[in-house]
Protein backbone atom coordinates (compact mmCIF):
# COMPACT_ATOMS: atom_id res chain seq x y z
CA UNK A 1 135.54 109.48 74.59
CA UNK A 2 137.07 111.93 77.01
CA UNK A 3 137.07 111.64 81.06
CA UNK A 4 135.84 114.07 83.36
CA UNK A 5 137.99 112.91 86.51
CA UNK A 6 140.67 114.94 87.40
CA UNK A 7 144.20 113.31 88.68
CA UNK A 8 145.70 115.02 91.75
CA UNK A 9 148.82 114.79 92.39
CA UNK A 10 152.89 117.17 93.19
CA UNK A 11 155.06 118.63 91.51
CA UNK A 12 158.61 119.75 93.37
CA UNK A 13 160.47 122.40 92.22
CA UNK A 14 164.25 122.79 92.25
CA UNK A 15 163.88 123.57 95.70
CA UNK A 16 161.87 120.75 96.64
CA UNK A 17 158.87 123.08 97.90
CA UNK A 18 155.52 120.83 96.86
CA UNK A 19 153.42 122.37 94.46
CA UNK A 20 149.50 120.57 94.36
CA UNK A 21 148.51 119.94 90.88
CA UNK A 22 145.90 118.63 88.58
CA UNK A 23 145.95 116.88 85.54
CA UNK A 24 142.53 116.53 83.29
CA UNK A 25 143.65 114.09 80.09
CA UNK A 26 141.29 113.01 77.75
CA UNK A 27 141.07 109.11 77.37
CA UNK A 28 141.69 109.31 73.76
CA UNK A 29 145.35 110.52 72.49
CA UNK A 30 145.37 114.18 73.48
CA UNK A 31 145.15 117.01 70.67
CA UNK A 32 146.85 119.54 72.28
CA UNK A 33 148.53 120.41 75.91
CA UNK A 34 147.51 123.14 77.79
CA UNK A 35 149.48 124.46 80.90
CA UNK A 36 147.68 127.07 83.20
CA UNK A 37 148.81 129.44 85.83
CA UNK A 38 145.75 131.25 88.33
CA UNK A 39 145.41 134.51 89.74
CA UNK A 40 146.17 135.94 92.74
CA UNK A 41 144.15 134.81 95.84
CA UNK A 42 143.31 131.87 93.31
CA UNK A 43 143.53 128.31 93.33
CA UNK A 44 142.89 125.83 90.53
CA UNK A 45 139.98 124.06 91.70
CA UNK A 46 138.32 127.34 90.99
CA UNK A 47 138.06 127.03 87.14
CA UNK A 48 135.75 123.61 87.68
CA UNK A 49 134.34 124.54 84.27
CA UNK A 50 136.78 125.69 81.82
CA UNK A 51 139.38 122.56 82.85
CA UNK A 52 136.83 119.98 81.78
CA UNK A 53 135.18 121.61 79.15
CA UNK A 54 138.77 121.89 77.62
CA UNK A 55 139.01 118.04 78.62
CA UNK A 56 135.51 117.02 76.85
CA UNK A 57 137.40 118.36 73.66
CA UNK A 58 140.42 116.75 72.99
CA UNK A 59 142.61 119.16 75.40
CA UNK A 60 144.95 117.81 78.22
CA UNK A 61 145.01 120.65 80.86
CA UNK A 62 148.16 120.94 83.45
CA UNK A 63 147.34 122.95 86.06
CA UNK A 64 149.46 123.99 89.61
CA UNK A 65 148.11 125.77 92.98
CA UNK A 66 150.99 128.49 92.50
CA UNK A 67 153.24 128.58 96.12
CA UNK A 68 151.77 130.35 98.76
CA UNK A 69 148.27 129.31 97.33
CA UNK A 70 145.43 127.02 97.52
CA UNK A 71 146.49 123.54 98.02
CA UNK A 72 150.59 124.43 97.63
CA UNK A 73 149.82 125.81 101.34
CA UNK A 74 151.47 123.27 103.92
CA UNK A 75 151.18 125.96 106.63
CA UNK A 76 149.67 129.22 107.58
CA UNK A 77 152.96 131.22 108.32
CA UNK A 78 152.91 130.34 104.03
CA UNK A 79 150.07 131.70 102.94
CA UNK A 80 150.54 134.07 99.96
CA UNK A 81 154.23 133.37 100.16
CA UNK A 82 155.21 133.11 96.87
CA UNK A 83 158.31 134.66 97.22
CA UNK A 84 160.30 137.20 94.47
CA UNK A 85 159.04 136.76 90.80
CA UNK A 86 162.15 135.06 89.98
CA UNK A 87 160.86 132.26 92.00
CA UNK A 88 157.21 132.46 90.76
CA UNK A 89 159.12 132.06 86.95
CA UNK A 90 161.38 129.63 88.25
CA UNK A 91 158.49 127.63 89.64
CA UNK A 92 156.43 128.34 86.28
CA UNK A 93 159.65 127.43 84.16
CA UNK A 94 159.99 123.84 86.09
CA UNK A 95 156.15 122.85 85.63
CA UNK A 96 156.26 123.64 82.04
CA UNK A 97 160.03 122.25 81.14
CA UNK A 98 158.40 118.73 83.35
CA UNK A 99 155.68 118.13 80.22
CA UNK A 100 158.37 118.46 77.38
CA UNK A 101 159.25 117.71 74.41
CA UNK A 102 155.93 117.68 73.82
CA UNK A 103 154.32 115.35 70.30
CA UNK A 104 151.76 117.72 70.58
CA UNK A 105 151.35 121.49 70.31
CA UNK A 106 151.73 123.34 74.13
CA UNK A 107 149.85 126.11 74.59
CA UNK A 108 150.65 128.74 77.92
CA UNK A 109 147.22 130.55 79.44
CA UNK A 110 147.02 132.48 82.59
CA UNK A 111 144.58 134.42 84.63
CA UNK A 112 145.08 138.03 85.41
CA UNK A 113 148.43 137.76 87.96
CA UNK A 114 149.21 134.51 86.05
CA UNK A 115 149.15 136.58 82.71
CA UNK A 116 151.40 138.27 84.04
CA UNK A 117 154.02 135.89 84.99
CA UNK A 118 153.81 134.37 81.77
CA UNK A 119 154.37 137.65 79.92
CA UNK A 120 156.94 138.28 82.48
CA UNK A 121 158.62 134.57 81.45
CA UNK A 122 157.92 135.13 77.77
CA UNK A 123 160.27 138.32 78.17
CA UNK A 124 163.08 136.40 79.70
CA UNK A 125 165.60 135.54 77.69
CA UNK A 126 167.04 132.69 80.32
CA UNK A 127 163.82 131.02 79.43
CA UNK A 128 164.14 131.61 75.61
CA UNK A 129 164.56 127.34 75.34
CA UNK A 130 161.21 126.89 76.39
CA UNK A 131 159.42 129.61 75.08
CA UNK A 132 160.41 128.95 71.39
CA UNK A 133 158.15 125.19 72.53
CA UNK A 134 154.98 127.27 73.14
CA UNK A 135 152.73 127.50 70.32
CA UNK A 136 150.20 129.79 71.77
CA UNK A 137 149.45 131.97 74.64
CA UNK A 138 146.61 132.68 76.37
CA UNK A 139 146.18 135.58 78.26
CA UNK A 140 142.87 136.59 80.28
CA UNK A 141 142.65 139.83 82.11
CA UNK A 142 146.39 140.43 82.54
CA UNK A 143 147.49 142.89 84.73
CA UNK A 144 149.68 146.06 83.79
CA UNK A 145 147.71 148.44 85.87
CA UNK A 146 144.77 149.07 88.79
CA UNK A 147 141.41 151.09 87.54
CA UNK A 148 141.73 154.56 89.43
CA UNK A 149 139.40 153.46 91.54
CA UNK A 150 141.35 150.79 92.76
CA UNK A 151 145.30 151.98 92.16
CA UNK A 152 146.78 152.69 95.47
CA UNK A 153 148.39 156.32 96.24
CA UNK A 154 151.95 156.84 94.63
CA UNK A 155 152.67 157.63 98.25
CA UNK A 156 151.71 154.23 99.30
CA UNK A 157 153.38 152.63 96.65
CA UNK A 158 156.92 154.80 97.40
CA UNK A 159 156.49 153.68 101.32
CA UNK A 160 155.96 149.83 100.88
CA UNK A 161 158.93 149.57 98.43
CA UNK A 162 161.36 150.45 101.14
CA UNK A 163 159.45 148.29 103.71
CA UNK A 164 159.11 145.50 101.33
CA UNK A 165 162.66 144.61 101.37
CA UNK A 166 163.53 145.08 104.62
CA UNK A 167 160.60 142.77 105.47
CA UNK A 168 160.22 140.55 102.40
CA UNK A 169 157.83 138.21 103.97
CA UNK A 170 155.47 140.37 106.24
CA UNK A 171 152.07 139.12 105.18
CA UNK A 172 149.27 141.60 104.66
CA UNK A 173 145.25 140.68 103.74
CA UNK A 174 143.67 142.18 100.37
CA UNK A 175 140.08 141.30 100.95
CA UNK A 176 137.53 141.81 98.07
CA UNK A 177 134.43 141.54 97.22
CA UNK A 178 133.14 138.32 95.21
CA UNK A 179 130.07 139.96 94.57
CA UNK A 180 131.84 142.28 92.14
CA UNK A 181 133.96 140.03 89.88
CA UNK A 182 131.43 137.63 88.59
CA UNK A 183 127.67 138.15 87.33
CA UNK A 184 126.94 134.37 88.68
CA UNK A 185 126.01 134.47 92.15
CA UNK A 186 126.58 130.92 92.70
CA UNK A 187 130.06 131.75 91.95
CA UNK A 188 130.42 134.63 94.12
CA UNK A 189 128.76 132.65 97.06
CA UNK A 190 131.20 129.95 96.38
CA UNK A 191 133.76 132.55 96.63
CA UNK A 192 132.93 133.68 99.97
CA UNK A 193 132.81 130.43 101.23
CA UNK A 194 136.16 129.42 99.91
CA UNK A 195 138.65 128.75 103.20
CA UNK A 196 141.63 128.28 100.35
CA UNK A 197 140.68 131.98 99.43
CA UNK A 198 142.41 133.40 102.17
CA UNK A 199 143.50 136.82 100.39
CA UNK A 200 147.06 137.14 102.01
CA UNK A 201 149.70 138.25 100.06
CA UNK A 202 153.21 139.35 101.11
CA UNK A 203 154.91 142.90 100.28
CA UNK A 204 157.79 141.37 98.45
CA UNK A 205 155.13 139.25 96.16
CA UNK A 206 152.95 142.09 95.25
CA UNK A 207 155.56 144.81 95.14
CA UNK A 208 157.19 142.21 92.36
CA UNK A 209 153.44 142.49 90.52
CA UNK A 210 153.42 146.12 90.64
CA UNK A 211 157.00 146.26 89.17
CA UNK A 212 156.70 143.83 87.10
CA UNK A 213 153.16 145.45 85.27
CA UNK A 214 155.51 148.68 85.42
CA UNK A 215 158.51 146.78 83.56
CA UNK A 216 155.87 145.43 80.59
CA UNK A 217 153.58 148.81 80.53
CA UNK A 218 157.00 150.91 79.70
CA UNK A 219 158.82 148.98 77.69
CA UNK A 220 161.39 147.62 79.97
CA UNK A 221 160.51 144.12 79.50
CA UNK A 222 159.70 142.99 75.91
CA UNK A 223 158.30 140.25 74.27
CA UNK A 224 160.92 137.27 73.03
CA UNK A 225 160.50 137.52 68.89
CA UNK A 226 159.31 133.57 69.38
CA UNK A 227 156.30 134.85 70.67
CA UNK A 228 154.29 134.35 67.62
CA UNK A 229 150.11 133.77 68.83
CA UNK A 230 148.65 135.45 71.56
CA UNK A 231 145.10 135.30 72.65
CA UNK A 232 144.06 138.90 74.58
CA UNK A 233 141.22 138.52 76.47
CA UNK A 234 139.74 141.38 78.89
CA UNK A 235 136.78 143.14 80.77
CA UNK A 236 135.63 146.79 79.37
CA UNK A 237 133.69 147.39 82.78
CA UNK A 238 136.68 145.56 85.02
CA UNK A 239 136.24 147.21 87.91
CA UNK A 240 139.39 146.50 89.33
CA UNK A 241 142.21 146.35 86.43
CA UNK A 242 142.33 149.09 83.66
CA UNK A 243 141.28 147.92 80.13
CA UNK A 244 142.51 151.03 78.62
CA UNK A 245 146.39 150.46 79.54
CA UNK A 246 145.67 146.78 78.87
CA UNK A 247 144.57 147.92 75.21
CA UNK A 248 146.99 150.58 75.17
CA UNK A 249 149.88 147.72 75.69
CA UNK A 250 148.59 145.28 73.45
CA UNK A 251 148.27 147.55 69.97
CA UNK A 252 152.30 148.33 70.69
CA UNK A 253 152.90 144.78 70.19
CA UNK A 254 153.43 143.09 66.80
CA UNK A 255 152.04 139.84 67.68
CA UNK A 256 152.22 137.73 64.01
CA UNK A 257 148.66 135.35 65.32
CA UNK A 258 147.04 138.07 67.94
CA UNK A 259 143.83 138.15 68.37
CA UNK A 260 142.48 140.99 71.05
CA UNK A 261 138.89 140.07 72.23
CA UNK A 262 137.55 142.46 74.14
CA UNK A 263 134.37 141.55 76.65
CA UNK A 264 131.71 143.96 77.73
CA UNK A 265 131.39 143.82 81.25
């Protein structure tokens, strides 16, 4: 027997900011743990299906509204604050440290921008301790580059860098179209109707994406050697991030358990 009722509950980070979280955990002794970080403009109660279906089969899922998202919003002046990736991996490092040791395996997944971070974390070697307790990742859609449809001009790019530190925390709007990321249109009605959606980021937070993508696509941040099963998981027809790099990235690994699946549409 396994429960479909979700606990709700906070987490505070070293800095005390609140993070919302949820907890699924089957009613029988768990098989497995399974810690999950969204994407960006995201929030957990998003993935309605994948956290119980994990649930109904022996999986306990840990999942966080990353800061300056979803629930982890106290006030508008925070939304999409999630200040410089070393506080998105310092948040990510606390949340995972919080469920071990663990008595049984852990396993890491992310979605798109929260591939990312974990990659990003998984290439840190001030988080080596914890990584060498993961015994998977799980990596959907991560991002290491825009489609050329969607990359914004190197001019752009070169202009917000500048801007982005002087004002870290200016918040700007990336709207997008539901419509176009899903073939369920329930879901991309839902999507449009989401008020936690609010598609704010800040330049310091995305400028970190875009260098951090940069760092993994060229080498500059590699893969801890305890990284030893990854599960690759992207869109052919994605029309926002580029399978090809994402491809292109993941055959330069030498993952010993990878498995690449590749999705078309």
């Amino acid at each position: 027997m396994y429960s479909d009722i979700v606990t709700e509950g906070a987490f505070n980070v070293p800095d005390h900011h609140a993070l919302y979280t949820e907890t699924w955990t089957p009613e029988s002794s768990p098989k497995a743990k399974l810690i999950f970080i969204h994407n960006f403009n995201d929030h957990i109660d998003r993935y309605w299906e994948l956290f119980p279906s994990l649930d109904s089969r022996g999986v306990a899922v840990y999942a966080f509204d990353q800061r300056g998202w979803g629930k982890s919003v106290h006030e508008p002046s925070e939304r999409g604050c999630g200040g410089p990736m070393k506080t998105t991996l310092s948040d990510l490092a606390a949340f995972i440290r919080h469920q071990l040791p663990s008595p049984v395996p852990v396993f890491l997944m992310g979605h798109s921008y929260g591939s990312t971070a974990i990659l990003i974390l998984a290439a840190s070697p001030q988080y080596e301790d914890l990584i060498t307790q993961i015994r998977g990742f799980l990596l959907a859609s991560p991002y290491f580059a825009f489609t050329p449809k969607a990359q914004p001009s190197q001019l752009l790019v070169s202009i917000m860098r500048p801007v982005a530190r002087i004002f870290p925390h200016k918040q700007i709007t990336v709207k997008g179209n539901h419509s176009l990321t899903t073939h369920d249109p329930e879901v991309a009605k839902s999507g449009f109707e989401d008020s936690l959606l609010h598609a704010t980021g800040t330049l310091q937070s995305i400028m970190d994406y875009i260098a951090a993508a940069d760092a993994l696509r060229h080498g500059k941040a590699k893969l801890s050697k305890s990284v030893k099963s990854v599960w690759f998981a992207y869109a052919t027809r994605d029309i926002s991030l580029d399978h090809r790099v994402s491809k292109e990235w993941w055959e330069e690994q030498n993952i010993e358990e990878g498995k690449l699946v590749e999705y078309d549409g």
